[in-house]
N, C-alpha and C. Protein backbone atom coordinates (compact mmCIF):
# COMPACT_ATOMS: atom_id res chain seq x y z
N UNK A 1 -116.49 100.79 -170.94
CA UNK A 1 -116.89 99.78 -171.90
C UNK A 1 -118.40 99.83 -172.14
N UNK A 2 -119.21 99.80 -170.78
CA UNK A 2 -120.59 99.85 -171.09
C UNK A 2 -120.96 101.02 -172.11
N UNK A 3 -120.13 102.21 -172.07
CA UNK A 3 -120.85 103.48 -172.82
C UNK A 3 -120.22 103.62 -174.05
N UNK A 4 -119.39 102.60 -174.57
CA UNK A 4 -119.14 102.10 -176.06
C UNK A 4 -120.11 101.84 -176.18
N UNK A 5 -120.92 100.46 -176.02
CA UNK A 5 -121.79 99.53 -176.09
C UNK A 5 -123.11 100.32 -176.43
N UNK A 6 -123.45 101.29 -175.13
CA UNK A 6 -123.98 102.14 -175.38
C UNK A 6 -124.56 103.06 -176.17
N UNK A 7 -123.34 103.60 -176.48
CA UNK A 7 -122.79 105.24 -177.64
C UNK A 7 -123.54 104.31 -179.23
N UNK A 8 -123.37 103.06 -179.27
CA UNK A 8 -123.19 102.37 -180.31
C UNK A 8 -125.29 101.94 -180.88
N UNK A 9 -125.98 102.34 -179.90
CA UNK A 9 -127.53 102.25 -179.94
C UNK A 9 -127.71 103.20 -180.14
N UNK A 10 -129.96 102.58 -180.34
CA UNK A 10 -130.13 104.00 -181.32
C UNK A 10 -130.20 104.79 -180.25
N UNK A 11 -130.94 106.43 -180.48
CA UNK A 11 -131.27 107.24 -179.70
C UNK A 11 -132.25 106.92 -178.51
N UNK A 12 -132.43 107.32 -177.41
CA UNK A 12 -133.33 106.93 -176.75
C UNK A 12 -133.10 105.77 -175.93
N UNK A 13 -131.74 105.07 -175.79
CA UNK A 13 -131.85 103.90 -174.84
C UNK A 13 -130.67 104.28 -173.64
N UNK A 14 -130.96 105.30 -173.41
CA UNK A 14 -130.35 105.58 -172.11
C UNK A 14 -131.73 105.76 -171.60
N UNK A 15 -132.96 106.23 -171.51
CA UNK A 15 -134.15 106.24 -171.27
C UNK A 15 -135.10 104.93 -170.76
N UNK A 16 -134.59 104.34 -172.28
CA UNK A 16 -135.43 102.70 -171.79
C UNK A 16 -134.71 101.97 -170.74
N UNK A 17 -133.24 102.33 -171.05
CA UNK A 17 -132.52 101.31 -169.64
C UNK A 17 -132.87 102.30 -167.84
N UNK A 18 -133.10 103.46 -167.82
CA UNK A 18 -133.65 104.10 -166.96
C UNK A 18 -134.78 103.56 -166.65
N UNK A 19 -135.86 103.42 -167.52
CA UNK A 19 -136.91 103.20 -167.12
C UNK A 19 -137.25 101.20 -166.76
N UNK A 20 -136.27 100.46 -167.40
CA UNK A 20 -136.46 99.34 -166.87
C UNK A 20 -135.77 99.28 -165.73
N UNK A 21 -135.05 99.94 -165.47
CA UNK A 21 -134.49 99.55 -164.27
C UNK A 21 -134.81 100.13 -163.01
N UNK A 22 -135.90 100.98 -163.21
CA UNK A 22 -136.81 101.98 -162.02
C UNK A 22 -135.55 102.67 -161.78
N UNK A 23 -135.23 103.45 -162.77
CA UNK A 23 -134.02 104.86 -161.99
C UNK A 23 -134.31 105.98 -162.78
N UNK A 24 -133.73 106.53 -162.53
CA UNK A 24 -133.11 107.92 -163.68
C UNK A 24 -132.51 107.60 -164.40
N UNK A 25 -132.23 108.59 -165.62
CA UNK A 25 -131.65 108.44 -166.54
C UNK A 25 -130.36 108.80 -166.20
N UNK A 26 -130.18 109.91 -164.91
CA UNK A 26 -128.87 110.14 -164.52
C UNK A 26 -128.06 108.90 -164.11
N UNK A 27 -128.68 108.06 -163.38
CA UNK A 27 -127.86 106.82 -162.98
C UNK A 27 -127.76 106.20 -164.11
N UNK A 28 -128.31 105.91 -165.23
CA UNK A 28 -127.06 105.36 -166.24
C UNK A 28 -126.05 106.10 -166.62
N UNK A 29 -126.66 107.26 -166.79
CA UNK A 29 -125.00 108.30 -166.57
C UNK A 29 -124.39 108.32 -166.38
N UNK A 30 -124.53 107.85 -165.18
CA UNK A 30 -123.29 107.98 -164.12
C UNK A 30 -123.22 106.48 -164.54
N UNK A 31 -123.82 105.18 -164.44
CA UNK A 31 -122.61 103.79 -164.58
C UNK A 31 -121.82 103.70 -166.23
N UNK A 32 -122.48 104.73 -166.83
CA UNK A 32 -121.26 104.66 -168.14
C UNK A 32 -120.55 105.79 -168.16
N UNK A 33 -120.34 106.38 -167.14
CA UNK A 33 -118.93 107.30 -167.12
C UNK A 33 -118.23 106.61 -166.18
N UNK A 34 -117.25 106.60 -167.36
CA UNK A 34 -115.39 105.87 -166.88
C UNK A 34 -115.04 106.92 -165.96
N UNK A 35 -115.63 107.90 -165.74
CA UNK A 35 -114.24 108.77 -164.94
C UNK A 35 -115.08 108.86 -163.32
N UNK A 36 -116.47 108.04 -162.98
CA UNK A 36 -117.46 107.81 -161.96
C UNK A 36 -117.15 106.04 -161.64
N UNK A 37 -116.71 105.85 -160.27
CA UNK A 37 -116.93 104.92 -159.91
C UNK A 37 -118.20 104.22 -159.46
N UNK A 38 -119.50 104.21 -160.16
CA UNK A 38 -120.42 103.78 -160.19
C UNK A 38 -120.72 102.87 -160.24
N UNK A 39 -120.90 101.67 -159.28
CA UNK A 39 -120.97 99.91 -159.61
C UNK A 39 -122.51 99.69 -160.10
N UNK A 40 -122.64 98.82 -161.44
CA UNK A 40 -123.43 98.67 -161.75
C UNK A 40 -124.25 97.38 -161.07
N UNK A 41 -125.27 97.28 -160.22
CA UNK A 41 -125.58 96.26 -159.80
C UNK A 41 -125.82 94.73 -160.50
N UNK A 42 -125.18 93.46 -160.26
CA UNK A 42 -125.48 92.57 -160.91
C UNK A 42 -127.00 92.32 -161.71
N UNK A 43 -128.21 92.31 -160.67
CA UNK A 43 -129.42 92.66 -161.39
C UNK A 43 -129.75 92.67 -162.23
N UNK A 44 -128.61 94.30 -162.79
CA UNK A 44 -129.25 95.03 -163.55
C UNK A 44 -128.83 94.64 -165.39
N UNK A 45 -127.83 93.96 -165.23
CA UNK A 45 -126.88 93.22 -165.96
C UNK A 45 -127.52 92.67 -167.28
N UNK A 46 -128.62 91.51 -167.15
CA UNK A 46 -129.21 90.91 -167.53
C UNK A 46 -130.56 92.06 -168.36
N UNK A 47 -131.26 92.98 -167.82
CA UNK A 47 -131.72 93.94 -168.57
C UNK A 47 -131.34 94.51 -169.27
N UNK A 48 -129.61 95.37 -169.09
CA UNK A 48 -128.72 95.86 -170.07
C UNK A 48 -128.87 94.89 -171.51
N UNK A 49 -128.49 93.88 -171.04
CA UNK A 49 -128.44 93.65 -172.12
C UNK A 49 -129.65 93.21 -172.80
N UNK A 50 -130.52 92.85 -172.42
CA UNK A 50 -131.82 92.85 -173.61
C UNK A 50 -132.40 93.97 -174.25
N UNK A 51 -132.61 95.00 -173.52
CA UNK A 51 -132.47 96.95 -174.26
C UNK A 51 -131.77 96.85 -175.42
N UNK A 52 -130.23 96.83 -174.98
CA UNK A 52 -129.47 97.22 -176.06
C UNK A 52 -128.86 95.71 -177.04
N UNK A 53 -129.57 94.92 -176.76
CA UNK A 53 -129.54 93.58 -177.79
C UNK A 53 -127.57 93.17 -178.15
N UNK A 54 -127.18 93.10 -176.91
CA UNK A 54 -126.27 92.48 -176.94
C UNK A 54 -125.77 91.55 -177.71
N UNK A 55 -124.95 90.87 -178.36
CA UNK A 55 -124.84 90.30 -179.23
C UNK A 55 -124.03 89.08 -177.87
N UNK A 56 -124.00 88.03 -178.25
CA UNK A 56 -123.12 86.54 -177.31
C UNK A 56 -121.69 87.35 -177.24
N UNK A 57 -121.25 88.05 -178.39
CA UNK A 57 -119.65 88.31 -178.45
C UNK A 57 -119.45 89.23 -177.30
N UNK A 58 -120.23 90.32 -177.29
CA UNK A 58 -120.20 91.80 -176.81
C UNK A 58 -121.04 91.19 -174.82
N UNK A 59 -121.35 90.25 -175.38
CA UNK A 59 -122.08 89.88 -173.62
C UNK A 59 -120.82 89.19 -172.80
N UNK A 60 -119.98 88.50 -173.71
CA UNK A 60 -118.72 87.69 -173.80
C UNK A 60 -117.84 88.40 -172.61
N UNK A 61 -117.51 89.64 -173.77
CA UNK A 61 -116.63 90.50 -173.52
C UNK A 61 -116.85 91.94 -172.29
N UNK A 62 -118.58 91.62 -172.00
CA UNK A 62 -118.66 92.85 -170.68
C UNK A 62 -118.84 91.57 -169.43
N UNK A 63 -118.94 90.78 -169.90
CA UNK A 63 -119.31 90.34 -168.20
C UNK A 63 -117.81 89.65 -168.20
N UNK A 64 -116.72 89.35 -169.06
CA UNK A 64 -115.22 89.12 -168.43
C UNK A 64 -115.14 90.37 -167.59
N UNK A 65 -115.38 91.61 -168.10
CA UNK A 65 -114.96 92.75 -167.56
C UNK A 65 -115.96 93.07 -166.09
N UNK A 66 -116.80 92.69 -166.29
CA UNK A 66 -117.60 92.87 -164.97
C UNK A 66 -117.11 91.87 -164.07
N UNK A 67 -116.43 91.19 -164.40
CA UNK A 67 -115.81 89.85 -163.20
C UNK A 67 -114.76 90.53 -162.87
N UNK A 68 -114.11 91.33 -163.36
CA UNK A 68 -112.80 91.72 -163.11
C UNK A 68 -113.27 92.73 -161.94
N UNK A 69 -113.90 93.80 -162.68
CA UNK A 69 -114.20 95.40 -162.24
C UNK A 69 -114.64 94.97 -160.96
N UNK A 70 -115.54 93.78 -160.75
CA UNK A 70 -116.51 93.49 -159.51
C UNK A 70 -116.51 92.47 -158.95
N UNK A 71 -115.15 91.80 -158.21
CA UNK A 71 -115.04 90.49 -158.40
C UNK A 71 -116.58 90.03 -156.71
N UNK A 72 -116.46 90.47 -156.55
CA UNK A 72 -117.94 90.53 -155.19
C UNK A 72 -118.88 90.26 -155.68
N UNK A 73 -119.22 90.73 -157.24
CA UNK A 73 -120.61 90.64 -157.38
C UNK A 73 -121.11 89.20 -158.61
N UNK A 74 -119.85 88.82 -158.91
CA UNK A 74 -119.65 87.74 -159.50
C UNK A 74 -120.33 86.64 -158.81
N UNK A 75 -120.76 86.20 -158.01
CA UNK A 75 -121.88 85.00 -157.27
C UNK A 75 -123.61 85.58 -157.53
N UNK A 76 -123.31 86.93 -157.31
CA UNK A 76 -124.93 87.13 -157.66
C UNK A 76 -124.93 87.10 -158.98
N UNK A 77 -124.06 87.62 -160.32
CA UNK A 77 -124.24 87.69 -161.57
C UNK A 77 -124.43 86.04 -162.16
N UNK A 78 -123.82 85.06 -161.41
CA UNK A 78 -123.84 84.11 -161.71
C UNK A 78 -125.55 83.35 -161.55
N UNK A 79 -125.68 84.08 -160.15
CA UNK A 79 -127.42 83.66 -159.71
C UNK A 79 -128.18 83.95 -161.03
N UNK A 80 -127.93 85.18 -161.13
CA UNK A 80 -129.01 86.28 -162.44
C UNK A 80 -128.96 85.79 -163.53
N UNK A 81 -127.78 85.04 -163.93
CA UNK A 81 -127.30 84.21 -165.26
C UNK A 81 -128.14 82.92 -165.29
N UNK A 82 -128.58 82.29 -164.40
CA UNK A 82 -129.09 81.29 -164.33
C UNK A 82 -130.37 81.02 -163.81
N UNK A 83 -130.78 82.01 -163.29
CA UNK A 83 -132.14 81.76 -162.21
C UNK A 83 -133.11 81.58 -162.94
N UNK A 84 -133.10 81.32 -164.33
CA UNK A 84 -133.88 80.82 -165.40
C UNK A 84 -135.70 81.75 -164.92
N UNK A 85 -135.23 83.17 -164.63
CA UNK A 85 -136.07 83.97 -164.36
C UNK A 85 -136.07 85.32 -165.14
N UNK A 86 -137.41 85.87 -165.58
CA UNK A 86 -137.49 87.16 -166.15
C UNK A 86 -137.81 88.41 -165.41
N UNK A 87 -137.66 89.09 -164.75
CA UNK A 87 -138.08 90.15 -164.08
C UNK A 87 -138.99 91.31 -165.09
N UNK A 88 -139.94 91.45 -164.87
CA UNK A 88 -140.55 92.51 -165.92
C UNK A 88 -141.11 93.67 -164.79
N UNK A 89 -141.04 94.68 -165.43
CA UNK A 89 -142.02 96.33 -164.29
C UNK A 89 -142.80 96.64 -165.18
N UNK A 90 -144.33 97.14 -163.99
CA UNK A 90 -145.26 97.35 -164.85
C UNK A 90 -145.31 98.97 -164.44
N UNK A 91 -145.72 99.99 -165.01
CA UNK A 91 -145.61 101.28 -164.43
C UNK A 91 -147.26 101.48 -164.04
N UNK A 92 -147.35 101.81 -162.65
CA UNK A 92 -148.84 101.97 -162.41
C UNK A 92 -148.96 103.55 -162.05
N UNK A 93 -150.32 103.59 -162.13
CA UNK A 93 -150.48 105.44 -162.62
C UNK A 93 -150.76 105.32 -160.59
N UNK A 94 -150.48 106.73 -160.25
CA UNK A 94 -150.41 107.23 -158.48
C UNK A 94 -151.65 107.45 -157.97
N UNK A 95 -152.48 106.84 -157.61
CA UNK A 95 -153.83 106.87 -157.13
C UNK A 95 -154.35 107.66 -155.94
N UNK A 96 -152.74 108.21 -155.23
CA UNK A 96 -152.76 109.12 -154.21
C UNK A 96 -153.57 108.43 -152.98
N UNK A 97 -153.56 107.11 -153.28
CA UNK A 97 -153.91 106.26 -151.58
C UNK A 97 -153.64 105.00 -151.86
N UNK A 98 -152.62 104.88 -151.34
CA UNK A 98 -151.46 103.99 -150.24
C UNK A 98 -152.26 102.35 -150.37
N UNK A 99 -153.11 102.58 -149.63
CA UNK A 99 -154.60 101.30 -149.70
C UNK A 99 -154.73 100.72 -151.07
N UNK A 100 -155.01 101.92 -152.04
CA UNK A 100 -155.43 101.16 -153.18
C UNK A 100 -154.33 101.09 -153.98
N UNK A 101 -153.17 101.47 -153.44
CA UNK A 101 -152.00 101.09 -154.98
C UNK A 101 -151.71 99.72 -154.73
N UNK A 102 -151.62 100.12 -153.46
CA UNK A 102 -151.18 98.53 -152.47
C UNK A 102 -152.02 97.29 -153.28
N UNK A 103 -153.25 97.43 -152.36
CA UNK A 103 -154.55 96.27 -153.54
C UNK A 103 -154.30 95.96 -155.05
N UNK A 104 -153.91 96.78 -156.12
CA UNK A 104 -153.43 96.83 -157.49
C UNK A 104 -152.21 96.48 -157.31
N UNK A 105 -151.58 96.72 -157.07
CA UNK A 105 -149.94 95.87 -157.04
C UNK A 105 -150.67 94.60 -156.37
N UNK A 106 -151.22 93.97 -155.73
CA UNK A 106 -151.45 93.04 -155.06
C UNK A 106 -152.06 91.85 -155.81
N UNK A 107 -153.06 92.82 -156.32
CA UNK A 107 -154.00 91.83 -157.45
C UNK A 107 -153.42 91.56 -159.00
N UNK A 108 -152.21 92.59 -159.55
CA UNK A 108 -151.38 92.18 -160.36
C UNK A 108 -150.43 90.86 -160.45
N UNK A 109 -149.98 90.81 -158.79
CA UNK A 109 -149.33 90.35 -158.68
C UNK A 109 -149.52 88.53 -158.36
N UNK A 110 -151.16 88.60 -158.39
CA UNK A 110 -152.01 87.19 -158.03
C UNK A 110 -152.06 86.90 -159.83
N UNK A 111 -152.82 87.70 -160.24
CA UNK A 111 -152.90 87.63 -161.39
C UNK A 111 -151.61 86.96 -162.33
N UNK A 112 -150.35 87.77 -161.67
CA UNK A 112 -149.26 86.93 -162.42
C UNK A 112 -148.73 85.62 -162.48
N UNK A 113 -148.92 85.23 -161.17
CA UNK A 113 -148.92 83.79 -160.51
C UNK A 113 -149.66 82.96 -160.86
N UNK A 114 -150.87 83.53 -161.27
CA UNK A 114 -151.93 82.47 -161.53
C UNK A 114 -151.90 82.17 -163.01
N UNK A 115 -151.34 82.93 -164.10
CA UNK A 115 -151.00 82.52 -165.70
C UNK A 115 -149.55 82.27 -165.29
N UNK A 116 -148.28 82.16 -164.58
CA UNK A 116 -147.50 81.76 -164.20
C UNK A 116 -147.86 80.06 -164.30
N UNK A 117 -148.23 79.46 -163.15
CA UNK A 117 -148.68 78.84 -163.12
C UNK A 117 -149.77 77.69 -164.45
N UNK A 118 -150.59 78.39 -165.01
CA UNK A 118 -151.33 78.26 -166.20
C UNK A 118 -150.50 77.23 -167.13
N UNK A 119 -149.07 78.01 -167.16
CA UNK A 119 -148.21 78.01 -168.52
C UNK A 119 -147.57 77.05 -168.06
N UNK A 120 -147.11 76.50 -166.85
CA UNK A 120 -146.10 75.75 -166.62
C UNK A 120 -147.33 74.56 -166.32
N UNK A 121 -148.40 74.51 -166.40
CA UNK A 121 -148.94 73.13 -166.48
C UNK A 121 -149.41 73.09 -167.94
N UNK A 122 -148.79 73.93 -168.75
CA UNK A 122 -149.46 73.26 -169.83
C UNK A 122 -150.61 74.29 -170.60
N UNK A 123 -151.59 74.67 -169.84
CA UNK A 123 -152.41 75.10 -169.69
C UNK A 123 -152.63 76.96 -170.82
């Protein structure tokens, strides 16, 4: 079903859903081949569908099927459905020391909190 959904976008979004989801492009591969038992992580669910601009009908109709296919992962999809949260990745270039990617992920990550914050007072 996902690689209807899929097949049905433009060129290039087997790529973007790779790259939001920090994988390869092979692992979407593999979760839209029917003939690969590949469980797609709940997670990832909620990104699928903003890439490929799901429509309410077509979101309707994969997450009945993801309740079915995955009935386990149905409590976390439910979390992800609601956690009234956005997950975004930023791609940072390899600085080749450990120390300073660390510090930059670190200070991104203050940085986010602190206009986080900003927005929810108003501000």
């Amino acid at each position: 079903m996902l690689r209807e959904f899929i097949d049905r976008r433009p060129s290039g979004t087997r790529q973007r859903i790779a790259k939001a989801l920090g994988t390869h492009k092979s692992f979407v591969s593999q979760i839209t081949n029917p003939a690969l038992r590949v469980p797609l992580p709940a997670p990832h669910v909620a990104s699928i569908f903003k890439i490929c601009h799901f429509s309410p009908e077509e979101r309707g109709v994969f997450l009945d099927a993801y309740r079915i296919a995955h009935p386990n992962q149905a409590a976390a999809l439910e979390s992800e459905e609601v956690s009234g949260k956005r997950i975004i990745m930023i791609e940072l270039p390899d600085f080749e020391d450990p120390a300073k990617q660390e510090r930059l992920a670190e200070a991104i990550e203050e940085l986010a909190a602190r206009m986080i914050a900003l927005a929810r007072d108003g501000g």
